[in-house]
C-alpha atoms as a PDB file:
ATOM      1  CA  UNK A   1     -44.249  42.608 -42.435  1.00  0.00           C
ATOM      2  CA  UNK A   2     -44.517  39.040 -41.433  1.00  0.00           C
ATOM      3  CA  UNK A   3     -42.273  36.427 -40.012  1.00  0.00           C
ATOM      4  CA  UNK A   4     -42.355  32.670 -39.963  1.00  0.00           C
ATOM      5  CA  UNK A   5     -39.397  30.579 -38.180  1.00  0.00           C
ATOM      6  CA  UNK A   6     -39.914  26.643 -38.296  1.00  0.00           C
ATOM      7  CA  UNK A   7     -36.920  23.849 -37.382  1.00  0.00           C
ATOM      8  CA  UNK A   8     -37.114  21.018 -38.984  1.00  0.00           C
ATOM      9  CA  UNK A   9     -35.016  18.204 -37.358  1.00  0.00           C
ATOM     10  CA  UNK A  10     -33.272  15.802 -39.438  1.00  0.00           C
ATOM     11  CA  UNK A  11     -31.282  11.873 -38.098  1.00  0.00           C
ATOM     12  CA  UNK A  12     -29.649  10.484 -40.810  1.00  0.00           C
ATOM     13  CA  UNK A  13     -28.925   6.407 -39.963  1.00  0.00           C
ATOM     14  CA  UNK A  14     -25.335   6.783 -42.297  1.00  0.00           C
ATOM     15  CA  UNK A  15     -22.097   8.839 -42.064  1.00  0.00           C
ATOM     16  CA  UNK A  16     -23.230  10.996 -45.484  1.00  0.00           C
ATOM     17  CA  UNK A  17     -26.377  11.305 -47.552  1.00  0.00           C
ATOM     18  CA  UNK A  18     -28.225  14.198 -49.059  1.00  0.00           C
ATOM     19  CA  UNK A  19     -31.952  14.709 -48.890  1.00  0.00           C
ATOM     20  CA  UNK A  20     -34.065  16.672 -51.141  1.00  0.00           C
ATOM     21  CA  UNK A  21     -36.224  18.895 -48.036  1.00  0.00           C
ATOM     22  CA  UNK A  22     -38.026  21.417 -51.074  1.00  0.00           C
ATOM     23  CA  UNK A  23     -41.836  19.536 -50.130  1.00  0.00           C
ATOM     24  CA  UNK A  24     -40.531  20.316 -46.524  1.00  0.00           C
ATOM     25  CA  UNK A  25     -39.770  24.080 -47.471  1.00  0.00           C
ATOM     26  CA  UNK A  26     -42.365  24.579 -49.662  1.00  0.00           C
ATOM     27  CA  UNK A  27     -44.938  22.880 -46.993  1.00  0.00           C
ATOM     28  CA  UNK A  28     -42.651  25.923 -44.445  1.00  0.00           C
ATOM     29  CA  UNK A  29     -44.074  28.454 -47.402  1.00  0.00           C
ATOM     30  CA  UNK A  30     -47.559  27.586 -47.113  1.00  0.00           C
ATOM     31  CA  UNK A  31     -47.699  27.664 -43.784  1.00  0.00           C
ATOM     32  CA  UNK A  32     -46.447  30.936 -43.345  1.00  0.00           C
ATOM     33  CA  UNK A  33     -49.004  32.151 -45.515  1.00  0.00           C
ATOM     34  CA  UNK A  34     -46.395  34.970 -46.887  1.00  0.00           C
ATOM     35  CA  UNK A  35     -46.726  35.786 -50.623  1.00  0.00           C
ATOM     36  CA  UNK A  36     -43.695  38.229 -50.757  1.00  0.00           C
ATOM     37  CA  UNK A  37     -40.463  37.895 -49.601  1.00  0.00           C
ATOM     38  CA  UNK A  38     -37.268  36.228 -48.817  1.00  0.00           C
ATOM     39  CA  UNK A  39     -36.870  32.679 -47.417  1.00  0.00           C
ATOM     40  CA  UNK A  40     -33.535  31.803 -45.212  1.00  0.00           C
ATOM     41  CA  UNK A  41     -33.421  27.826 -44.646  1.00  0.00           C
ATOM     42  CA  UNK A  42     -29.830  27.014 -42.931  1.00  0.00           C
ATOM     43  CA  UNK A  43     -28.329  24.037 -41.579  1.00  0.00           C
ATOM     44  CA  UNK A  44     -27.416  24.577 -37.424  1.00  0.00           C
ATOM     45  CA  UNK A  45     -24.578  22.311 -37.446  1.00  0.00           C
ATOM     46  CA  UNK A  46     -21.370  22.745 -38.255  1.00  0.00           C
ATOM     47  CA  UNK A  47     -21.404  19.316 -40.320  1.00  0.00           C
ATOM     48  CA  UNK A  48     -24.065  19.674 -42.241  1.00  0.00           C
ATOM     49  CA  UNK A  49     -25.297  21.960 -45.034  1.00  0.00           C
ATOM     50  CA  UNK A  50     -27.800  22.777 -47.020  1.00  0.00           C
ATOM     51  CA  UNK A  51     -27.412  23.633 -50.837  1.00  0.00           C
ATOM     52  CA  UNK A  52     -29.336  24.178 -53.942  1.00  0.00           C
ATOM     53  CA  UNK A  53     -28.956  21.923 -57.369  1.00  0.00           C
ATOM     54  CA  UNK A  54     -30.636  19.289 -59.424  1.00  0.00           C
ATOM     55  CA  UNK A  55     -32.133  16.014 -58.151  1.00  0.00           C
ATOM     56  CA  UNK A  56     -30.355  13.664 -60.070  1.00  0.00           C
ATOM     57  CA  UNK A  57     -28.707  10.057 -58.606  1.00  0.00           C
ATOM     58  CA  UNK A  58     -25.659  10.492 -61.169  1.00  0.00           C
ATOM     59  CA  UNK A  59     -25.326  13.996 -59.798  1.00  0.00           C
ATOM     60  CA  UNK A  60     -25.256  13.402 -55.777  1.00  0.00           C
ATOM     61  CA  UNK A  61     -23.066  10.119 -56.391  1.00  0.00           C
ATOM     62  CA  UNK A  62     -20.684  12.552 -58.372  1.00  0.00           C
ATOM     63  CA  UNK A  63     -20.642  15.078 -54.945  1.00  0.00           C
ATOM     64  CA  UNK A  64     -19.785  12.113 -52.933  1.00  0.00           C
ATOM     65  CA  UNK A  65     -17.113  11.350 -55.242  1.00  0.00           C
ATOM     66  CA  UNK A  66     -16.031  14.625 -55.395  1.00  0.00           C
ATOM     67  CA  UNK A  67     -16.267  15.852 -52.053  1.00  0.00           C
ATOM     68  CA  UNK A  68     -14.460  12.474 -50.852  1.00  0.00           C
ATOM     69  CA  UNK A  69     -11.077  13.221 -53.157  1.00  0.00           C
ATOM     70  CA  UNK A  70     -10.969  17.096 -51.578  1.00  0.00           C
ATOM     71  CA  UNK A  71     -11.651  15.888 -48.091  1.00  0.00           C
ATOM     72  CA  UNK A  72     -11.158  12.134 -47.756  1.00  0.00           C
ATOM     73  CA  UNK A  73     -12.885  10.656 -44.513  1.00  0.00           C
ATOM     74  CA  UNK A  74      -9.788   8.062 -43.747  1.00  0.00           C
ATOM     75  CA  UNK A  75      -7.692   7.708 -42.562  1.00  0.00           C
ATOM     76  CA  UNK A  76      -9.219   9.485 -39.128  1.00  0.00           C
ATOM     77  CA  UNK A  77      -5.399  10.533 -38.497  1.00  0.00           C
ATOM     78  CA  UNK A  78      -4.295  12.869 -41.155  1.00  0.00           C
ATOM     79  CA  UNK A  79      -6.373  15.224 -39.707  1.00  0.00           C
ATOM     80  CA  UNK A  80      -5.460  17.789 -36.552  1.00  0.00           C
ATOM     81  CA  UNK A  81      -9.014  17.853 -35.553  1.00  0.00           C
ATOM     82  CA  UNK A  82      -9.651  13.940 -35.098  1.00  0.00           C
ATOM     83  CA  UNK A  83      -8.328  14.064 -31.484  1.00  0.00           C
ATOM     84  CA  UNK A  84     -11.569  13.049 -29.396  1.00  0.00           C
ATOM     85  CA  UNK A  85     -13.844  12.881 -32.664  1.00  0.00           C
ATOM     86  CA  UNK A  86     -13.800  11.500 -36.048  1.00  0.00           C
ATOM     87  CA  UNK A  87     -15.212  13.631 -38.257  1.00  0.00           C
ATOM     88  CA  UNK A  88     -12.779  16.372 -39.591  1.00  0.00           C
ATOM     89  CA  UNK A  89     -13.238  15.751 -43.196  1.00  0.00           C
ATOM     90  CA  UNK A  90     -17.190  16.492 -42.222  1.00  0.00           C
ATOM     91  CA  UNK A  91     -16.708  19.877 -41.300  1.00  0.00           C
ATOM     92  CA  UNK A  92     -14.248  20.700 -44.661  1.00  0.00           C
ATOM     93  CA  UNK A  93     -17.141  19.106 -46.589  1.00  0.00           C
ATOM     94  CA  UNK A  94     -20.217  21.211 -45.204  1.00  0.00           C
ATOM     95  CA  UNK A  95     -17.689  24.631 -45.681  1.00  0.00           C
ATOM     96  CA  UNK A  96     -17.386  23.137 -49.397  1.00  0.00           C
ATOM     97  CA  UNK A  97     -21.207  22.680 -49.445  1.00  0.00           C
ATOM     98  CA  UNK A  98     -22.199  25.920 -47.921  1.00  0.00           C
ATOM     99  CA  UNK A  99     -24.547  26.867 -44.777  1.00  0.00           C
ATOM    100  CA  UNK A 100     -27.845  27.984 -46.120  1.00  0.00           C
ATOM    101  CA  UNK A 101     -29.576  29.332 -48.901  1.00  0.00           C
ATOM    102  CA  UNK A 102     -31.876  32.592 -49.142  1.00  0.00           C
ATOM    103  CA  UNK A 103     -34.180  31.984 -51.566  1.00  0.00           C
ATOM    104  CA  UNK A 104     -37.539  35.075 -53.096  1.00  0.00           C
ATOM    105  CA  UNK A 105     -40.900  33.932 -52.398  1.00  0.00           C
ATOM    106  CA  UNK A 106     -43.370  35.065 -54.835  1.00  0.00           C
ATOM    107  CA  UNK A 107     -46.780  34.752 -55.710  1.00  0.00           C
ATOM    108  CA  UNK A 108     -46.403  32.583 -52.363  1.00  0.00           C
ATOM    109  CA  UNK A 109     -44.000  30.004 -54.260  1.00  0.00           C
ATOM    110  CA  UNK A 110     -40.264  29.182 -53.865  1.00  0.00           C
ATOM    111  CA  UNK A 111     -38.479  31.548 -56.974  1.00  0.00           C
ATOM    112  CA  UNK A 112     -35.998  28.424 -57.998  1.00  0.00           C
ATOM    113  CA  UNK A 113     -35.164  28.141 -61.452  1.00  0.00           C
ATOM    114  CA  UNK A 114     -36.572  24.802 -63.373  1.00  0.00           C
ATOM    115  CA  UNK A 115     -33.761  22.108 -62.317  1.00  0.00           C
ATOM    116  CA  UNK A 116     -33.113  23.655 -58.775  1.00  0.00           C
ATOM    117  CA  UNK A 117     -34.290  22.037 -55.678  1.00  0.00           C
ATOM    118  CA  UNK A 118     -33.266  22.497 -51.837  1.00  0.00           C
ATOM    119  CA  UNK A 119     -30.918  19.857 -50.068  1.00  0.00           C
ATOM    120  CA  UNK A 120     -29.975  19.054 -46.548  1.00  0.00           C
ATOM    121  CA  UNK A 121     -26.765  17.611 -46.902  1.00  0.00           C
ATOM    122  CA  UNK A 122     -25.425  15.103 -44.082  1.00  0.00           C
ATOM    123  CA  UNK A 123     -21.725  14.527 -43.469  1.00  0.00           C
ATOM    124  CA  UNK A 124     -21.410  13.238 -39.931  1.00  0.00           C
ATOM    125  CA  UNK A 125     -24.165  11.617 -39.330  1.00  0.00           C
ATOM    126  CA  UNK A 126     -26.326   8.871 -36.610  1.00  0.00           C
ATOM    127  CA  UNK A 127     -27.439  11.782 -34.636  1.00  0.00           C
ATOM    128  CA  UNK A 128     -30.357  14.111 -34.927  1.00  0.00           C
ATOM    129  CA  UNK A 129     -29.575  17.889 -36.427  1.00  0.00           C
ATOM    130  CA  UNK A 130     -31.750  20.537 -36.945  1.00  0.00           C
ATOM    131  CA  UNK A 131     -32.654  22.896 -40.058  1.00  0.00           C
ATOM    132  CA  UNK A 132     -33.944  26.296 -39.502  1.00  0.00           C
ATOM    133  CA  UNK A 133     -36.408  27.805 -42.078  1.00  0.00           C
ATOM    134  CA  UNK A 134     -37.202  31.582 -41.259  1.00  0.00           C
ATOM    135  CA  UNK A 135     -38.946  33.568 -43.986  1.00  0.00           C
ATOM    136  CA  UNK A 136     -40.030  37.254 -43.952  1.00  0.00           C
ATOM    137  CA  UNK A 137     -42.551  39.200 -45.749  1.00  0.00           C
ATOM    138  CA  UNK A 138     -45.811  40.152 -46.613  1.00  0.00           C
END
């Protein structure tokens, strides 16, 4: 069996934005040269995630929208954590979100379904963060 691990580092210039990182992944894929098997690709910090759904404008303005009424980001003080930092409603958001996804390779392509495509979604950002893609196989 083989193994590929790759980090892919990510500094987003706003507070939130998501990123479509599938040419990114599938570039990982190629790489790797594995043609069967499972690919892990998980966000390393604890503000950021990375998710699978549809590219569509309407669709990521409606998560901001969204994830903004669950876990609004002011003001700074309704939250226990914002004590030396600012960005409680961050780490709600990326638990919302989720960590990582595990996606099959086969035939040495991502198995995603016709709409779906991999995010990295930022929620604290102006800092560089890092993405870890590790995929196993044959």
């Amino acid at each position: 069996m083989k193994h590929y691990r790759k980090e892919l580092w990510f500094e987003v210039e706003q507070r939130r934005k998501l990123i479509n990182i599938t040419p990114q992944i599938e570039q990982c894929l190629q790489e790797s040269g594995i043609k069967e098997g499972m690919l892990l690709c998980n966000a390393m910090h604890i503000t950021a995630s990375v998710f699978i759904n549809d590219d569509e404008p309407g669709l990521h303005q409606d998560f901001e929208n969204w994830l903004e009424k669950l876990a609004p980001e002011k003001p700074y003080s309704q939250y226990n954590h914002n004590t030396f930092e600012d960005n409680a409603d961050a780490h709600l958001k990326r638990t919302i979100m989720g960590r990582e996804v595990v996606v099959a390779v086969t035939e040495g392509k991502l198995d995603l379904g016709p709409w779906e495509q991999i995010f990295y979604g930022e929620f604290d950002g102006m800092r560089k963060k890092r993405v870890l893609v590790k995929i196993i196989g044959d």
